[in-house]
PDB file of N, CA and C in Angstrom:
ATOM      1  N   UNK A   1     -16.768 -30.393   7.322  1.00  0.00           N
ATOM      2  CA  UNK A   1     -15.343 -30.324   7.589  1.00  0.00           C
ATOM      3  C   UNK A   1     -14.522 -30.590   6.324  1.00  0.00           C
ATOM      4  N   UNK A   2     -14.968 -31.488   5.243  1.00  0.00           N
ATOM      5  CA  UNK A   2     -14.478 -31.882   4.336  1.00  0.00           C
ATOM      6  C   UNK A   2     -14.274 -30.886   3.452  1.00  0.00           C
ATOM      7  N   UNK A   3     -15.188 -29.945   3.052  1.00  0.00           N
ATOM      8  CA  UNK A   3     -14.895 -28.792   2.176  1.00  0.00           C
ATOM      9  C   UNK A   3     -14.159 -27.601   2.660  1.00  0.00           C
ATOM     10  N   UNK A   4     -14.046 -27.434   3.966  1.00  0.00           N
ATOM     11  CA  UNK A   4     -13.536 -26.482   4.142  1.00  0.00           C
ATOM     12  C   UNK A   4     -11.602 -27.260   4.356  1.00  0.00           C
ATOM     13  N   UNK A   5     -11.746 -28.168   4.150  1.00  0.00           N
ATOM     14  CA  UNK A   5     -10.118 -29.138   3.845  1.00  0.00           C
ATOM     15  C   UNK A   5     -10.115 -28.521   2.377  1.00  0.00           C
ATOM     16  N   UNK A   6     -10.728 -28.919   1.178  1.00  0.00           N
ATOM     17  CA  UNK A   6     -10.969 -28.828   0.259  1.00  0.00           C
ATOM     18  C   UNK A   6     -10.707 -27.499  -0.135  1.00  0.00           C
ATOM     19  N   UNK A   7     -11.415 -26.222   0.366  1.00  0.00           N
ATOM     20  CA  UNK A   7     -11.109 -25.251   0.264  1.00  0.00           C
ATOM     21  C   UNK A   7      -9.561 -24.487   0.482  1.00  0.00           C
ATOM     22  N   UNK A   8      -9.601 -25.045   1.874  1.00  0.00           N
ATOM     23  CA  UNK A   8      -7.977 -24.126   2.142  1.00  0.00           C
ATOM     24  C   UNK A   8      -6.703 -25.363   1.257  1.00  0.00           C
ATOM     25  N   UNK A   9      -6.850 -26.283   0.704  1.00  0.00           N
ATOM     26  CA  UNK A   9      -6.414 -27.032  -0.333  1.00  0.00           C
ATOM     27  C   UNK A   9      -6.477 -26.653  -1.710  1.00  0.00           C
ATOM     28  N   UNK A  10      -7.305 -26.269  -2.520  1.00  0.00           N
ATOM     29  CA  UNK A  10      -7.304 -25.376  -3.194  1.00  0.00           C
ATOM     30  C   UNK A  10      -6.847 -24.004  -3.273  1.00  0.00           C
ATOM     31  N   UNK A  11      -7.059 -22.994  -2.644  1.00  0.00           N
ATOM     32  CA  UNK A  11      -6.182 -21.846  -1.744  1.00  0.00           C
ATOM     33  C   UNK A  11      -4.683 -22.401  -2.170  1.00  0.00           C
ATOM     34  N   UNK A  12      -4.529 -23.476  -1.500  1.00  0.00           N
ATOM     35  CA  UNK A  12      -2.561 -23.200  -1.232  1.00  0.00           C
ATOM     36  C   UNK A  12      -2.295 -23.402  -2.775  1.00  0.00           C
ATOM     37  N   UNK A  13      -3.014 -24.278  -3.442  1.00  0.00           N
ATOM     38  CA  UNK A  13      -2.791 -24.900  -4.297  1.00  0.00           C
ATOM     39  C   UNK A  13      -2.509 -23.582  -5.609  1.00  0.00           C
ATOM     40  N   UNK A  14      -3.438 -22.825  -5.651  1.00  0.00           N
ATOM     41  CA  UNK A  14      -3.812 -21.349  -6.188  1.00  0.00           C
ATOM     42  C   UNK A  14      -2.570 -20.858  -5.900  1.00  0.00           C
ATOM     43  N   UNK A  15      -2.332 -20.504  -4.627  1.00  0.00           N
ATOM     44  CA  UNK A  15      -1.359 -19.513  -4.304  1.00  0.00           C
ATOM     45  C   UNK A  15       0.095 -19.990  -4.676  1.00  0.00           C
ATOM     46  N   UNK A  16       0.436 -21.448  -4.619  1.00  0.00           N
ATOM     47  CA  UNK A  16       1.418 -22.034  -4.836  1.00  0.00           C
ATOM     48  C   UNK A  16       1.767 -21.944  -6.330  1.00  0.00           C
ATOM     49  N   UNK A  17       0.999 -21.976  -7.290  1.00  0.00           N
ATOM     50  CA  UNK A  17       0.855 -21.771  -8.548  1.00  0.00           C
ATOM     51  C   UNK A  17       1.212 -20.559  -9.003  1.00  0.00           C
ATOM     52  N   UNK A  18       0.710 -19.411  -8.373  1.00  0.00           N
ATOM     53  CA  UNK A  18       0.860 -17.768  -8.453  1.00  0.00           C
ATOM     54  C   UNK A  18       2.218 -17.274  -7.888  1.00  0.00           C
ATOM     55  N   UNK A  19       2.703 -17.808  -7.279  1.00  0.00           N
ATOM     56  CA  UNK A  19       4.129 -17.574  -6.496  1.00  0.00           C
ATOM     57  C   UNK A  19       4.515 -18.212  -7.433  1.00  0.00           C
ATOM     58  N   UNK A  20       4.851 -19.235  -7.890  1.00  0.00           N
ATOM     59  CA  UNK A  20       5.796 -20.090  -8.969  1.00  0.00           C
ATOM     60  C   UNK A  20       5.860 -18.783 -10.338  1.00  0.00           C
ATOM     61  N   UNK A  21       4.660 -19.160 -10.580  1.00  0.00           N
ATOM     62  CA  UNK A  21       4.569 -18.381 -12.169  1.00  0.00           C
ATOM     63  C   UNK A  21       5.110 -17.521 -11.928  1.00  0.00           C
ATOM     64  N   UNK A  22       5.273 -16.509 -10.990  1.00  0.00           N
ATOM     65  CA  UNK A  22       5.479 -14.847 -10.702  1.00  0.00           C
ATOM     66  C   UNK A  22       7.286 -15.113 -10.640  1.00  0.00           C
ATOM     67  N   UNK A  23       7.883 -16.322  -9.561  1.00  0.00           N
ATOM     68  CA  UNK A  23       8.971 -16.149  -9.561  1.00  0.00           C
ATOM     69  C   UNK A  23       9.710 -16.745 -10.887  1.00  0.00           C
ATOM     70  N   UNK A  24       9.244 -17.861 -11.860  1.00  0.00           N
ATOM     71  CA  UNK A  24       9.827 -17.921 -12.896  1.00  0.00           C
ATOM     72  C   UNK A  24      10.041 -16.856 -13.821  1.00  0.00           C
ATOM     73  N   UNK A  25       8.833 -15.728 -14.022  1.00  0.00           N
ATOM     74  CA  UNK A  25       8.435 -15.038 -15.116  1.00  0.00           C
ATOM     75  C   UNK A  25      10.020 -14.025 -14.135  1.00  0.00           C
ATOM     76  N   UNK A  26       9.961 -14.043 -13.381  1.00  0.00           N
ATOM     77  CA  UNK A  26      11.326 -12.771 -12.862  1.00  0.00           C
ATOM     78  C   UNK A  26      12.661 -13.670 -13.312  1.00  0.00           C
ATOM     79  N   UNK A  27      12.848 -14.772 -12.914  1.00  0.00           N
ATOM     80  CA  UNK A  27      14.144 -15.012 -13.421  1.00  0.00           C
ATOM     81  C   UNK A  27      14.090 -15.405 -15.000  1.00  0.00           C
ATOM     82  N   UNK A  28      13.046 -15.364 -15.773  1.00  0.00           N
ATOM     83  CA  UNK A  28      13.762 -15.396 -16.902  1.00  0.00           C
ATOM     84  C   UNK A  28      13.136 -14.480 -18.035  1.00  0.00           C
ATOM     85  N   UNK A  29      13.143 -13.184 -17.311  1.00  0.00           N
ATOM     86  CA  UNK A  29      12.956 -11.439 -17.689  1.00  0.00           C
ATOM     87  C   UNK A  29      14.313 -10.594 -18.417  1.00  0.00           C
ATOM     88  N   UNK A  30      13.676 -10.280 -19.454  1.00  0.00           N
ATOM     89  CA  UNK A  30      15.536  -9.956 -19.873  1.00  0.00           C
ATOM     90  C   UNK A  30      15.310  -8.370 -19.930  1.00  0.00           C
ATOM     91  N   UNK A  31      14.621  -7.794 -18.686  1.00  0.00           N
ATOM     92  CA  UNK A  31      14.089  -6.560 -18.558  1.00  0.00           C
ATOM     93  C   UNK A  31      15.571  -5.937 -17.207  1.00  0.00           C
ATOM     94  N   UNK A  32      15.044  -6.659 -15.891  1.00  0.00           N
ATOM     95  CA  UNK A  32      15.442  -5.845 -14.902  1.00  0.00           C
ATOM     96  C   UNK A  32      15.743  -6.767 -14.424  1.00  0.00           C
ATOM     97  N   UNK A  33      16.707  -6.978 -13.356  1.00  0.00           N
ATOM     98  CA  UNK A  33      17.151  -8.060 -12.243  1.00  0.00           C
ATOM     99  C   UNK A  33      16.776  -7.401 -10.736  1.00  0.00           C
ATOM    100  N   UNK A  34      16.524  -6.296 -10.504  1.00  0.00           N
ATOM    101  CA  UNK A  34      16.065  -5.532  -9.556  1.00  0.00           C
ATOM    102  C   UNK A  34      14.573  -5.551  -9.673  1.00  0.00           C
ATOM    103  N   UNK A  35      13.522  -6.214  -9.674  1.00  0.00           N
ATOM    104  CA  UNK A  35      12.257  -6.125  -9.459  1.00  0.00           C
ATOM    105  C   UNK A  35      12.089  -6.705  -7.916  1.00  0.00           C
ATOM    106  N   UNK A  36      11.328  -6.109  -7.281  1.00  0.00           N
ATOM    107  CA  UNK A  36      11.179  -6.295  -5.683  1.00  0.00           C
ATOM    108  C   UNK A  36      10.718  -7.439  -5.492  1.00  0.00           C
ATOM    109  N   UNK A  37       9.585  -8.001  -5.908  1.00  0.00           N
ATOM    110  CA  UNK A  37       8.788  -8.887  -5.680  1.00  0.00           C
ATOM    111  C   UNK A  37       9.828 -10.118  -6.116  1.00  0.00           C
ATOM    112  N   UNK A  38      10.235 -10.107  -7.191  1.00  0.00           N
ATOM    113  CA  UNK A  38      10.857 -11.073  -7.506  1.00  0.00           C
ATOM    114  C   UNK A  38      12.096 -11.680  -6.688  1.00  0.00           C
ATOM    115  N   UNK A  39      13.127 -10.486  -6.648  1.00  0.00           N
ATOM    116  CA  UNK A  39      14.185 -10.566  -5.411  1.00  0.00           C
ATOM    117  C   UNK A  39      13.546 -11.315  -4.085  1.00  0.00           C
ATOM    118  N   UNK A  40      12.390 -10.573  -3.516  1.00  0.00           N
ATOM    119  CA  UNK A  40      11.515 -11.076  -2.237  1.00  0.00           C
ATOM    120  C   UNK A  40      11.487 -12.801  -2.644  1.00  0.00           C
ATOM    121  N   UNK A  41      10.901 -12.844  -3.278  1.00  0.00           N
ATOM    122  CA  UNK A  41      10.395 -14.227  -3.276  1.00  0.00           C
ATOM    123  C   UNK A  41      11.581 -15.439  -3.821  1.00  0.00           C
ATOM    124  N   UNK A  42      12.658 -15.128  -4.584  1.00  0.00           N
ATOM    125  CA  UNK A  42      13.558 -15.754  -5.400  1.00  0.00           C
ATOM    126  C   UNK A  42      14.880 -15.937  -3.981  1.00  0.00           C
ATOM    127  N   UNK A  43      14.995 -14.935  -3.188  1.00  0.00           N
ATOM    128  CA  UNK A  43      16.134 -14.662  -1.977  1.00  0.00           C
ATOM    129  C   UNK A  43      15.343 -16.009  -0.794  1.00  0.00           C
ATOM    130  N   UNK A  44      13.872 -16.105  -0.715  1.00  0.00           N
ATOM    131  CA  UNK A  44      13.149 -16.647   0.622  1.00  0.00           C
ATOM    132  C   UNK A  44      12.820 -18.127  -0.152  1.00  0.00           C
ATOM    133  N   UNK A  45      13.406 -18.686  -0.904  1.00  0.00           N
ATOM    134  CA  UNK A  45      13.375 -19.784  -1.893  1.00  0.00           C
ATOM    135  C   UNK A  45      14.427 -20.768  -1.296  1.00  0.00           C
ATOM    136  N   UNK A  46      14.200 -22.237  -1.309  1.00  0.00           N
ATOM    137  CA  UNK A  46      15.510 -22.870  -0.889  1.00  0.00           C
ATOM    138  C   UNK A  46      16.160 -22.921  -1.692  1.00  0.00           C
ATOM    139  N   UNK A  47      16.951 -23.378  -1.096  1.00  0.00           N
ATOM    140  CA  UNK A  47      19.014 -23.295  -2.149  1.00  0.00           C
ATOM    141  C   UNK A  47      18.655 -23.746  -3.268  1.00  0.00           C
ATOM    142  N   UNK A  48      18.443 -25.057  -3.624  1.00  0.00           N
ATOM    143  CA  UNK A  48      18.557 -25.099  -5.153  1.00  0.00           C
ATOM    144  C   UNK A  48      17.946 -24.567  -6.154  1.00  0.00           C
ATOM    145  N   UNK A  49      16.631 -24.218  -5.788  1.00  0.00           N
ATOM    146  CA  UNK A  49      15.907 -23.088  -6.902  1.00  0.00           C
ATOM    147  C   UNK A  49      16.185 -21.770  -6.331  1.00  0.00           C
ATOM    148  N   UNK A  50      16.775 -21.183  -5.319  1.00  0.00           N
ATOM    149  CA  UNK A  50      17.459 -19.851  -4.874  1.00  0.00           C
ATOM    150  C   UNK A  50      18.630 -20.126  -6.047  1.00  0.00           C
ATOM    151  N   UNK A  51      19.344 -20.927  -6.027  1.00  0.00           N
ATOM    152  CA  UNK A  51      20.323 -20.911  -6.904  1.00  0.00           C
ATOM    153  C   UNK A  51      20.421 -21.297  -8.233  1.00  0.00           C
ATOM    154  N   UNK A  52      19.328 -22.026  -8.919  1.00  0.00           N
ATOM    155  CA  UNK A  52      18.947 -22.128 -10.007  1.00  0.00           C
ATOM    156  C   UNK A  52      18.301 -20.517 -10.543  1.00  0.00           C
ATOM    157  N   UNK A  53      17.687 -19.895  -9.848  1.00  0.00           N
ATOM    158  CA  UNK A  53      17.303 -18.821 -10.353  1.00  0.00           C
ATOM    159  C   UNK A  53      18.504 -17.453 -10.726  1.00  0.00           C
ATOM    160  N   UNK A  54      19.562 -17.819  -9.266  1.00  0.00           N
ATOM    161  CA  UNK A  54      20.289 -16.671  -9.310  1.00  0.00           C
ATOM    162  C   UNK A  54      21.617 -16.968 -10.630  1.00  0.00           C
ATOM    163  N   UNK A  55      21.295 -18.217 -11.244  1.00  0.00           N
ATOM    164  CA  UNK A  55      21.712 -18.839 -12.101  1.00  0.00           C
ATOM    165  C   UNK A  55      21.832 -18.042 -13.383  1.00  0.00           C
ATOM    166  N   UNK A  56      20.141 -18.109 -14.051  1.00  0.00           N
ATOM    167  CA  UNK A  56      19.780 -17.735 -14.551  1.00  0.00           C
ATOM    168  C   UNK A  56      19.657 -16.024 -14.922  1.00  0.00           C
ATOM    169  N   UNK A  57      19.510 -15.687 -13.478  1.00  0.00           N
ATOM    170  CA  UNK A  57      19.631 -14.064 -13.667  1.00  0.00           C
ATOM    171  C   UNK A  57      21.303 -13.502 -13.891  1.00  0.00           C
ATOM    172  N   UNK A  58      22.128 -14.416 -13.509  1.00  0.00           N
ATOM    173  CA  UNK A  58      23.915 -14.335 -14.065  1.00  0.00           C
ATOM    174  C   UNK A  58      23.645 -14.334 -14.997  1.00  0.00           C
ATOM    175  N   UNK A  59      23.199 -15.361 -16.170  1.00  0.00           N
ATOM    176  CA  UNK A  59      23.416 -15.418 -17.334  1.00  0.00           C
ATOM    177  C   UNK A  59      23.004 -14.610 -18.017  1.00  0.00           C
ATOM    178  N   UNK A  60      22.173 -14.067 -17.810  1.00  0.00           N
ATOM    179  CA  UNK A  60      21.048 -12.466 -17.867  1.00  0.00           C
ATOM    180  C   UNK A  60      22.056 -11.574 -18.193  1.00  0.00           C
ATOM    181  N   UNK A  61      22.061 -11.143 -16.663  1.00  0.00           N
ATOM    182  CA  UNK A  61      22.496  -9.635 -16.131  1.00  0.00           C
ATOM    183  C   UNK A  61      23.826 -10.040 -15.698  1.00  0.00           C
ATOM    184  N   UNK A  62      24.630 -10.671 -16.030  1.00  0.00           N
ATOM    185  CA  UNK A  62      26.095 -10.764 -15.282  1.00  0.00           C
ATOM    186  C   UNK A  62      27.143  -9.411 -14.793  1.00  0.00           C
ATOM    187  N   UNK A  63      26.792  -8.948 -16.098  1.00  0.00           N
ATOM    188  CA  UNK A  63      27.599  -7.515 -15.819  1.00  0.00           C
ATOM    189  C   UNK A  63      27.068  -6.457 -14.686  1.00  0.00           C
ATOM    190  N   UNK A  64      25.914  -6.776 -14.155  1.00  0.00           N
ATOM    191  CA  UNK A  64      25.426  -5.808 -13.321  1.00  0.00           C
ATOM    192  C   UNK A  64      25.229  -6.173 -11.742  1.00  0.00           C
ATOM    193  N   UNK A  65      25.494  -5.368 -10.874  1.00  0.00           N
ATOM    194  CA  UNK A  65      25.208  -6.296  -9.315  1.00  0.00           C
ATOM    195  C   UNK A  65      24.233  -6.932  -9.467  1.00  0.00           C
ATOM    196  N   UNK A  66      24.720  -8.527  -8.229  1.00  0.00           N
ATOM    197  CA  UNK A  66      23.639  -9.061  -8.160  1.00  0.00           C
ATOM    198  C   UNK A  66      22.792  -8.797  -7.397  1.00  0.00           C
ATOM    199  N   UNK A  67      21.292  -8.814  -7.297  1.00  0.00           N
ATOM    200  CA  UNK A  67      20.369  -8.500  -6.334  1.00  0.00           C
ATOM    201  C   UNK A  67      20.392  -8.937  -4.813  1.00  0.00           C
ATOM    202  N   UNK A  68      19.868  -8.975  -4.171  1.00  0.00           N
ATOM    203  CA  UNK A  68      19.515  -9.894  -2.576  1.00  0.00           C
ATOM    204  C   UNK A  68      19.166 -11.261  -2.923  1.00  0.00           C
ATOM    205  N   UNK A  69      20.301 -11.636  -2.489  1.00  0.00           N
ATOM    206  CA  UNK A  69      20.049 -13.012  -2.440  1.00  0.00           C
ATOM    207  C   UNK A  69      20.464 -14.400  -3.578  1.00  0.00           C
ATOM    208  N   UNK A  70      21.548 -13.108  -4.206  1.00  0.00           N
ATOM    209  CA  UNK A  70      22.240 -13.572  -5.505  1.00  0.00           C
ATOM    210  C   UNK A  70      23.833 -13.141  -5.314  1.00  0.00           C
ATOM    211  N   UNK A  71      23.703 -12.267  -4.055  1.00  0.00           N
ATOM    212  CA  UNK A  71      25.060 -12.255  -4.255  1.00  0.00           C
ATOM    213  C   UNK A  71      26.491 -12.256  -2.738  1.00  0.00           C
ATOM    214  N   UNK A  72      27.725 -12.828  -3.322  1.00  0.00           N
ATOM    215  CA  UNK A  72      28.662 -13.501  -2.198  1.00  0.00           C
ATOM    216  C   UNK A  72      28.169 -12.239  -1.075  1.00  0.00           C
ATOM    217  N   UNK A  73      29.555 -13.672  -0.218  1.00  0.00           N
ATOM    218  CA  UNK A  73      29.511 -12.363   1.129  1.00  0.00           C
ATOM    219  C   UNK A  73      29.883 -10.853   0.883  1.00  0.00           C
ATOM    220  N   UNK A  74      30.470 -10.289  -0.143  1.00  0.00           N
ATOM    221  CA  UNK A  74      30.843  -8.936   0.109  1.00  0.00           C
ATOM    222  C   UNK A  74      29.826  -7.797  -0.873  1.00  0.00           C
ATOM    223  N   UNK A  75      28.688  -9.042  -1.113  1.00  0.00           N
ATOM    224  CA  UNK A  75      27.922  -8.441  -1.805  1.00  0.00           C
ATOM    225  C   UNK A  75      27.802  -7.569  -2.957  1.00  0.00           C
ATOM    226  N   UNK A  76      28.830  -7.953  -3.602  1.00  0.00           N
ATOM    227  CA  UNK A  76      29.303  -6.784  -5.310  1.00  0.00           C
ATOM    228  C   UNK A  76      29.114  -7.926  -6.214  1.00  0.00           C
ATOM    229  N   UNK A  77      29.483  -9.036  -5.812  1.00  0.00           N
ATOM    230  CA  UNK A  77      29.567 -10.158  -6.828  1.00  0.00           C
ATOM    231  C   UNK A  77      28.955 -11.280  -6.678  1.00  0.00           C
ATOM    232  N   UNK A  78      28.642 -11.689  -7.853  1.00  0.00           N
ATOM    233  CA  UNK A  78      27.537 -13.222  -8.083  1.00  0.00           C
ATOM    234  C   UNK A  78      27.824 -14.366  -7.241  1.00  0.00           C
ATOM    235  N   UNK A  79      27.317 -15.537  -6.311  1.00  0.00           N
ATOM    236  CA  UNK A  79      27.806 -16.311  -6.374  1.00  0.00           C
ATOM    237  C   UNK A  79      27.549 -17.634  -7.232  1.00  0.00           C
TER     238      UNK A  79
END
């Protein structure tokens, strides 16, 4: 019973690591602010790193819409 704790503990641990890296490497890309994966995962993020990121991608890309999950209610502009 103990290894298979061990196992799916490791697993999250992996995956938790791979989601991080993937969503940092998107918000601080001075490529595209529209990458899917990144939007996906950066929009389903809680508020303060949802908003630390959409932070970062302002300071980026300001001049350009913000993606899902970066931008006000009428959706043209940053919040």
């Amino acid at each position: 019973m103990s290894r298979i704790i061990l196992v799916v503990l490791v697993v999250l641990i992996a995956a938790t690591g791979f989601i991080g890296q993937r969503w940092y490497s998107y918000v601080s890309n001075t490529t595209s602010a529209y990458d899917e994966v990144g939007i996906e995962i950066n929009s389903r993020l809680p508020g303060p790193l949802n908003k630390w990121g959409c932070d970062k991608l302002h300071a980026t890309f300001g001049e350009v819409p913000p993606p899902y999950g970066c931008a006000s209610a009428d959706g043209t502009s940053w919040r």
